[in-house]
N, C-alpha and C. Protein backbone atom coordinates (compact mmCIF):
# COMPACT_ATOMS: atom_id res chain seq x y z
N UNK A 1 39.53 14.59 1.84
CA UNK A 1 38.19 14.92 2.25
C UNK A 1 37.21 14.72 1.09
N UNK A 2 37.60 15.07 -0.14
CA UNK A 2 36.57 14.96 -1.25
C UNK A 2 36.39 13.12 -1.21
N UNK A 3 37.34 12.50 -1.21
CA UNK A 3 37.52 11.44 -1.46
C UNK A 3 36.08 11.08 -0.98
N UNK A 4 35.97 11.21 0.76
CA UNK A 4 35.38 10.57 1.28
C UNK A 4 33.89 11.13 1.25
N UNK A 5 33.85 12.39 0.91
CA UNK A 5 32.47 12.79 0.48
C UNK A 5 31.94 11.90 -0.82
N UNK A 6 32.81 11.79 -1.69
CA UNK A 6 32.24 10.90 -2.89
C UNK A 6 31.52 9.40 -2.46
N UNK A 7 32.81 8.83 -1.80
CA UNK A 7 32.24 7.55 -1.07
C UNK A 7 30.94 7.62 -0.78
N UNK A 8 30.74 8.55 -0.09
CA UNK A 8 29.49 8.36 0.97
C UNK A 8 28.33 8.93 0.39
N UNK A 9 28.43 9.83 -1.08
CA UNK A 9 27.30 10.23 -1.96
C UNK A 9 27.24 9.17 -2.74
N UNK A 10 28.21 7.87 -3.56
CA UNK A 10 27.94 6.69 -4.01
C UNK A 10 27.43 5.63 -3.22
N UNK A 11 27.77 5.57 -1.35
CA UNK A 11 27.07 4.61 -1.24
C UNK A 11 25.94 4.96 -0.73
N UNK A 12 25.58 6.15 -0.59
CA UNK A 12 24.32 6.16 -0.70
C UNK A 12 23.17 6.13 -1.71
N UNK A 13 23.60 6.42 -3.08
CA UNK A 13 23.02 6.29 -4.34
C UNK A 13 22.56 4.97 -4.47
N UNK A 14 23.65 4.09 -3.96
CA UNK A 14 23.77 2.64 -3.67
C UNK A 14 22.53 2.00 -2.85
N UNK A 15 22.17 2.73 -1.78
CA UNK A 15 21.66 2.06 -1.00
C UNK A 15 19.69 2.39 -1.59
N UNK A 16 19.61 3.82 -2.57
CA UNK A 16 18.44 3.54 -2.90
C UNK A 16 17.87 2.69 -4.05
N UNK A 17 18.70 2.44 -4.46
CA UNK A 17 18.59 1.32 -5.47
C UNK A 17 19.25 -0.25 -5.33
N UNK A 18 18.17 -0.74 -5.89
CA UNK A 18 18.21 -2.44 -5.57
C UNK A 18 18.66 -2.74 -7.37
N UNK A 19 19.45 -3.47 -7.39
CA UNK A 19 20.00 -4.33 -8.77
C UNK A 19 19.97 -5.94 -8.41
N UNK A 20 19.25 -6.67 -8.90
CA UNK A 20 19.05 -7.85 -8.21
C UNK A 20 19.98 -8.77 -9.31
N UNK A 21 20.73 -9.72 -8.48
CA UNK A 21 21.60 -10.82 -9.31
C UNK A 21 20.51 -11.32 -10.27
N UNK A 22 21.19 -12.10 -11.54
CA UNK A 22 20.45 -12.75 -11.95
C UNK A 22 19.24 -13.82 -11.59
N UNK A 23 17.85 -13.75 -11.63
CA UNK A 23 16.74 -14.63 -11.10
C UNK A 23 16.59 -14.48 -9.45
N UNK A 24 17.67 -13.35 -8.85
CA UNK A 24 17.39 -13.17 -7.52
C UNK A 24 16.03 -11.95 -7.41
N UNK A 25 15.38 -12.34 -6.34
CA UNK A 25 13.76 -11.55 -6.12
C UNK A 25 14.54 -10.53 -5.74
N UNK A 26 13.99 -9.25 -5.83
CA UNK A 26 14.17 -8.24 -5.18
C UNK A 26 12.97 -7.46 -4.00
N UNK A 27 13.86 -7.48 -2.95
CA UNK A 27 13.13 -6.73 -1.84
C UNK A 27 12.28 -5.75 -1.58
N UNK A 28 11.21 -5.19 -1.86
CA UNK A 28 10.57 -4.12 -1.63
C UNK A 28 9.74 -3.93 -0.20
N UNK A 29 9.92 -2.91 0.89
CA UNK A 29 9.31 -2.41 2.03
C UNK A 29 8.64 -1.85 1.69
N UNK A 30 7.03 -1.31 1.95
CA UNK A 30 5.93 -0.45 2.51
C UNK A 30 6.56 -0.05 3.72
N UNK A 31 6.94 0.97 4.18
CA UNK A 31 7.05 1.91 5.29
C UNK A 31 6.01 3.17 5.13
N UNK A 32 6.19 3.71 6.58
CA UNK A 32 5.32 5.24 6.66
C UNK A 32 6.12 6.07 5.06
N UNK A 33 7.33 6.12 4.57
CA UNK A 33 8.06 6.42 3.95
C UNK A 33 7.33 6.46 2.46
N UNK A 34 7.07 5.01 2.20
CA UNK A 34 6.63 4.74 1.03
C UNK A 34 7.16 3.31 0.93
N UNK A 35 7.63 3.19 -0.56
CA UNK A 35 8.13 1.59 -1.40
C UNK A 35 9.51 2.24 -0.79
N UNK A 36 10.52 1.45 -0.32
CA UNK A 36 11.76 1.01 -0.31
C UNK A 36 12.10 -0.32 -0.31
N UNK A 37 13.45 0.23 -1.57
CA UNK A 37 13.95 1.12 -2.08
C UNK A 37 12.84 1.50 -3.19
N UNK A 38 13.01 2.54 -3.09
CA UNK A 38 11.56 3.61 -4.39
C UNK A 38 12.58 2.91 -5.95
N UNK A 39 13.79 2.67 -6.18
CA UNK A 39 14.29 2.27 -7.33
C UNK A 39 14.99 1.14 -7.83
N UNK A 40 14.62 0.48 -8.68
CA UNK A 40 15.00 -0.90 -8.65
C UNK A 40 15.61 -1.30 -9.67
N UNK A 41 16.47 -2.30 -11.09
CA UNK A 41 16.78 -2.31 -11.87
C UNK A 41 16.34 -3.85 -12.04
N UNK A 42 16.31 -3.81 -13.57
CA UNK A 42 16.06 -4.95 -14.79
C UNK A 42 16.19 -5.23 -15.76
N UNK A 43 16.10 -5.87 -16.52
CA UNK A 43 16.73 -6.47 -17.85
C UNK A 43 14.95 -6.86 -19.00
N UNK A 44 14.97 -5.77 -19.59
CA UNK A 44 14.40 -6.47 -20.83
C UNK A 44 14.10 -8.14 -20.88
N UNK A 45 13.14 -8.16 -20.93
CA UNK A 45 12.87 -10.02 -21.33
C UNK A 45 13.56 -10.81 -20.76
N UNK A 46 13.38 -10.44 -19.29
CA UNK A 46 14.38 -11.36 -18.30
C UNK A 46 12.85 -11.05 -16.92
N UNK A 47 12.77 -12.34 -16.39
CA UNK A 47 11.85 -12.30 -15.43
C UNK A 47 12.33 -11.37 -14.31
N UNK A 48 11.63 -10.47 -13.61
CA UNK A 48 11.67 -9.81 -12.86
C UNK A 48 10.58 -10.53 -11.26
N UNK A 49 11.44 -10.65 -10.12
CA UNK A 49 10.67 -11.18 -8.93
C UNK A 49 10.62 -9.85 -7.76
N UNK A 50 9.45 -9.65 -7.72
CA UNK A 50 9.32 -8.25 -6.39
C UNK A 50 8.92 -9.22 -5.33
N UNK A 51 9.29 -8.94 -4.28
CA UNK A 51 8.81 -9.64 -2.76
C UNK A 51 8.62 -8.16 -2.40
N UNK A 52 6.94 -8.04 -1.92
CA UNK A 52 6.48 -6.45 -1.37
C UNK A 52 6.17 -6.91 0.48
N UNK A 53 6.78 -6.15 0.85
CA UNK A 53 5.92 -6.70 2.25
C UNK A 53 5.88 -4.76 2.93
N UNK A 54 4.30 -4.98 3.30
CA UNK A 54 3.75 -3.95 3.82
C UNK A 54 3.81 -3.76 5.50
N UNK A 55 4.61 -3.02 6.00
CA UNK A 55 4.91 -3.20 7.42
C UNK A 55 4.52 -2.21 8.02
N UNK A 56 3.33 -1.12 7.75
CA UNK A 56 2.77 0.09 8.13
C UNK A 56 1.36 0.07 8.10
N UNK A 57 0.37 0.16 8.86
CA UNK A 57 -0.97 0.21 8.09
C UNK A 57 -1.39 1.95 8.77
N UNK A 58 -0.28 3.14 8.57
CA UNK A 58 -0.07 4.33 8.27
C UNK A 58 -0.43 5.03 7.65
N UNK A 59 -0.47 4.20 5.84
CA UNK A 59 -0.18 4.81 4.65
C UNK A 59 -1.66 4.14 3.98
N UNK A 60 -1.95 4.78 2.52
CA UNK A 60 -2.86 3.82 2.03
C UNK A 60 -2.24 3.30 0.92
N UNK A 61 -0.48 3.32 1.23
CA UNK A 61 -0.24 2.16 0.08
C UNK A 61 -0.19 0.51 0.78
N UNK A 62 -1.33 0.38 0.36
CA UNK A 62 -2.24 -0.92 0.62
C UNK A 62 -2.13 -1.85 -0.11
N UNK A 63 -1.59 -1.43 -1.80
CA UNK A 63 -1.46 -2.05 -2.63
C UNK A 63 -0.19 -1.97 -3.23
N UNK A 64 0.20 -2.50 -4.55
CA UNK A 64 0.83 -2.20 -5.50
C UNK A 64 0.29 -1.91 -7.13
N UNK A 65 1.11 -0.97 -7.66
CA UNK A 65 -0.03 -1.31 -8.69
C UNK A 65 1.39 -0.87 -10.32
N UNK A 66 1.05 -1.66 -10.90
CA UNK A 66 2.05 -1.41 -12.03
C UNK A 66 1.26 -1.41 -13.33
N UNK A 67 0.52 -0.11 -13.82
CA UNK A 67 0.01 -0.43 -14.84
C UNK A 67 0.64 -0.54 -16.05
N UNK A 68 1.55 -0.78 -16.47
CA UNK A 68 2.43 -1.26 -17.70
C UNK A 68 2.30 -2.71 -18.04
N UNK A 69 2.52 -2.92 -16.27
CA UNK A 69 2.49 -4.69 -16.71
C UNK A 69 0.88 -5.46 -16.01
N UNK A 70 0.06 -4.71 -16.27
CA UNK A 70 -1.12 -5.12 -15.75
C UNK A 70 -1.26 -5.81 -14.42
N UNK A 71 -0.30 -4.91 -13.98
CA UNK A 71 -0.42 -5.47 -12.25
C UNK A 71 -1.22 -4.65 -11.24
N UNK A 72 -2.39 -5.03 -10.48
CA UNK A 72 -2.52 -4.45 -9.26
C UNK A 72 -2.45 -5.14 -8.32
N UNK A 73 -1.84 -5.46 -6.75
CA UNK A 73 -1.77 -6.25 -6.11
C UNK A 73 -2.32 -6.11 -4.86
N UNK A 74 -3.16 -6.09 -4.01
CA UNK A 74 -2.87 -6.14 -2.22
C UNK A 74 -1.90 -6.35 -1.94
N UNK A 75 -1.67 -5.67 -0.80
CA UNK A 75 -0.17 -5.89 0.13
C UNK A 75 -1.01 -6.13 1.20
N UNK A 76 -1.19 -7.18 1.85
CA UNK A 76 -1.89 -7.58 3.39
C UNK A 76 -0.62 -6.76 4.56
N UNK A 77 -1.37 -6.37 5.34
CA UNK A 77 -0.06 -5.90 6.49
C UNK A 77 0.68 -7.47 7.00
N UNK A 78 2.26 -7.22 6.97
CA UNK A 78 3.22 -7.97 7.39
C UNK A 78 3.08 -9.62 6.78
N UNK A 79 2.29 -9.36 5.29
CA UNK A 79 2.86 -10.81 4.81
C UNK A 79 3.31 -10.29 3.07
N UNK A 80 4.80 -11.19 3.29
CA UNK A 80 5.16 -10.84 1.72
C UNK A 80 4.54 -11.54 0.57
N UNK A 81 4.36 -10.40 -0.19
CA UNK A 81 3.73 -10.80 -1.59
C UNK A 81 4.55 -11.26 -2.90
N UNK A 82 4.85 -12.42 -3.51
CA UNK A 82 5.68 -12.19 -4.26
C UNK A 82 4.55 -12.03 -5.96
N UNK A 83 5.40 -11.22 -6.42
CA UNK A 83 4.99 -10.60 -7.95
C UNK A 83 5.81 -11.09 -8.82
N UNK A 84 5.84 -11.72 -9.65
CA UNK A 84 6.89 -12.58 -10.94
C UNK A 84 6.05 -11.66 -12.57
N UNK A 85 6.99 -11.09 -13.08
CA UNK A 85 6.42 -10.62 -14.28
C UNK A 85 7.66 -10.42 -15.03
N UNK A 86 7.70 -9.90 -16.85
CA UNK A 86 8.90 -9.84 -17.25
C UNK A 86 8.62 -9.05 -17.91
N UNK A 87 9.61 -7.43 -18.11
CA UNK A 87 9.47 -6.53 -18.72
C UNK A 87 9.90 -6.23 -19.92
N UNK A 88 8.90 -6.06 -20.62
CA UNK A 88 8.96 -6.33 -22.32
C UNK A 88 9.82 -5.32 -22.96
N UNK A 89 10.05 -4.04 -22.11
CA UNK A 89 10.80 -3.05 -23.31
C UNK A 89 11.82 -1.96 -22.22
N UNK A 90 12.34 -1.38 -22.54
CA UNK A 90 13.43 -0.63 -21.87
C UNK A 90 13.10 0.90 -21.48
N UNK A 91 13.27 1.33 -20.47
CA UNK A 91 12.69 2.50 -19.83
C UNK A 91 12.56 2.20 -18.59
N UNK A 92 11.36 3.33 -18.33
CA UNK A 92 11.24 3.26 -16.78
C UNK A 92 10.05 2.87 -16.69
N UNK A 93 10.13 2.07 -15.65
CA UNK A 93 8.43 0.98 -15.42
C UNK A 93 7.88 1.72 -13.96
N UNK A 94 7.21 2.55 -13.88
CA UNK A 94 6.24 3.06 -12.98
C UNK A 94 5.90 2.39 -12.02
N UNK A 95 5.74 2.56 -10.27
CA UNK A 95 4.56 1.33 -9.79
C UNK A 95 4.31 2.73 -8.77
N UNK A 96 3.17 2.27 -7.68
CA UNK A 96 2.56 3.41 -6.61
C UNK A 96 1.25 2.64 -5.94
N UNK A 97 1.21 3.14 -5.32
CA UNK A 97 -0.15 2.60 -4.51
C UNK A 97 -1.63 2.84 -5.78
N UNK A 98 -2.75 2.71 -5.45
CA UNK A 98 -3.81 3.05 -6.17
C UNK A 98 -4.01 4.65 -6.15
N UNK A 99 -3.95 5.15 -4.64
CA UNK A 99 -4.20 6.80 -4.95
C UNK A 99 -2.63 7.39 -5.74
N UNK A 100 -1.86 6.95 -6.07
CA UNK A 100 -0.38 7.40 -6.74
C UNK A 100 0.15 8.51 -6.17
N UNK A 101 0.08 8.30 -4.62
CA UNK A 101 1.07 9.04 -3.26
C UNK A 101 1.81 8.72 -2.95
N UNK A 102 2.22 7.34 -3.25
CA UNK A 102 3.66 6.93 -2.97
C UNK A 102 3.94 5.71 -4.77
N UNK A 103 5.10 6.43 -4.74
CA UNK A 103 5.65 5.95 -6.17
C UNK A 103 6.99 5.27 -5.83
N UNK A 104 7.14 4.97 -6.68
CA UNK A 104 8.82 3.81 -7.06
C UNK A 104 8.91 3.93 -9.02
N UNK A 105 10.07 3.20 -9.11
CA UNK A 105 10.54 2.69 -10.53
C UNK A 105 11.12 1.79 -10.65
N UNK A 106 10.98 1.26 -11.59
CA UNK A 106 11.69 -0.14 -11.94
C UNK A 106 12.37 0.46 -13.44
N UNK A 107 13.68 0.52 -13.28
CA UNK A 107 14.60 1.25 -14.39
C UNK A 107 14.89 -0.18 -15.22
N UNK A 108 14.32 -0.18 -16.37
CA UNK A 108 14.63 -1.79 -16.99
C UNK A 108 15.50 -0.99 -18.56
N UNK A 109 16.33 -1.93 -18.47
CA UNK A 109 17.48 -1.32 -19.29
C UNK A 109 17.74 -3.26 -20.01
C-alpha cells in the first residue's frame, strides 16, 4: 500500500512540472487555474523555449510577464506564443500575469 501511495505522490509531483529535453519548447496553458504547469525546469546558459497559449478569457492573465529576463508578453486568446530567451544564472526565475494573481517558476539549475 505505501508502495503505491508513493507512486502516485511522485507522479503527481511529475505531472506539475515540465523538464523539457534538450532545445525541446516547453508547454505552458493559461487556464481559469492559472499557468500550467505553474513549474518548469532549465539549464543556465542554455536557451530556454515557452510556447504560452491562453485558452480562458476568465482570468486577466492576459499576459506573461518575466521580469528577470525583460519579458512582458500578450497572450492573444487561443493562439500560441512562442518566447525564446536564455537564463543567465541559477535559481528561481519568476513569471505571472501583470496584476501577479497568477504565478509560475522556471527553476533554472
Amino acid at each position: 500500500m505505501r508502495i503505491l501511495l508513493l507512486l502516485a505522490a511522485l507522479s503527481a509531483a511529475l505531472a506539475c512540472r515540465s523538464t523539457p529535453r534538450e532545445g525541446e519548447p516547453v508547454q505552458i496553458t493559461v487556464t481559469k487555474n492559472g499557468y500550467e504547469p505553474h513549474r518548469v525546469s532549465a539549464t543556465a546558459g542554455k536557451p530556454l523555449t515557452l510556447v504560452v497559449t491562453r485558452t480562458t478569457d476568465e482570468t486577466c492573465a492576459t499576459e506573461i510577464v518575466i521580469p528577470d529576463a525583460g519579458i512582458s508578453q500578450p497572450l492573444p486568446l487561443l493562439k500560441p506564443v512562442t518566447i525564446t530567451f536564455t537564463p543567465a544564472r541559477t535559481g528561481e526565475l519568476r513569471y505571472s500575469c501583470a496584476m501577479k494573481m497568477f504565478q509560475g517558476v522556471i527553476d533554472v539549475r
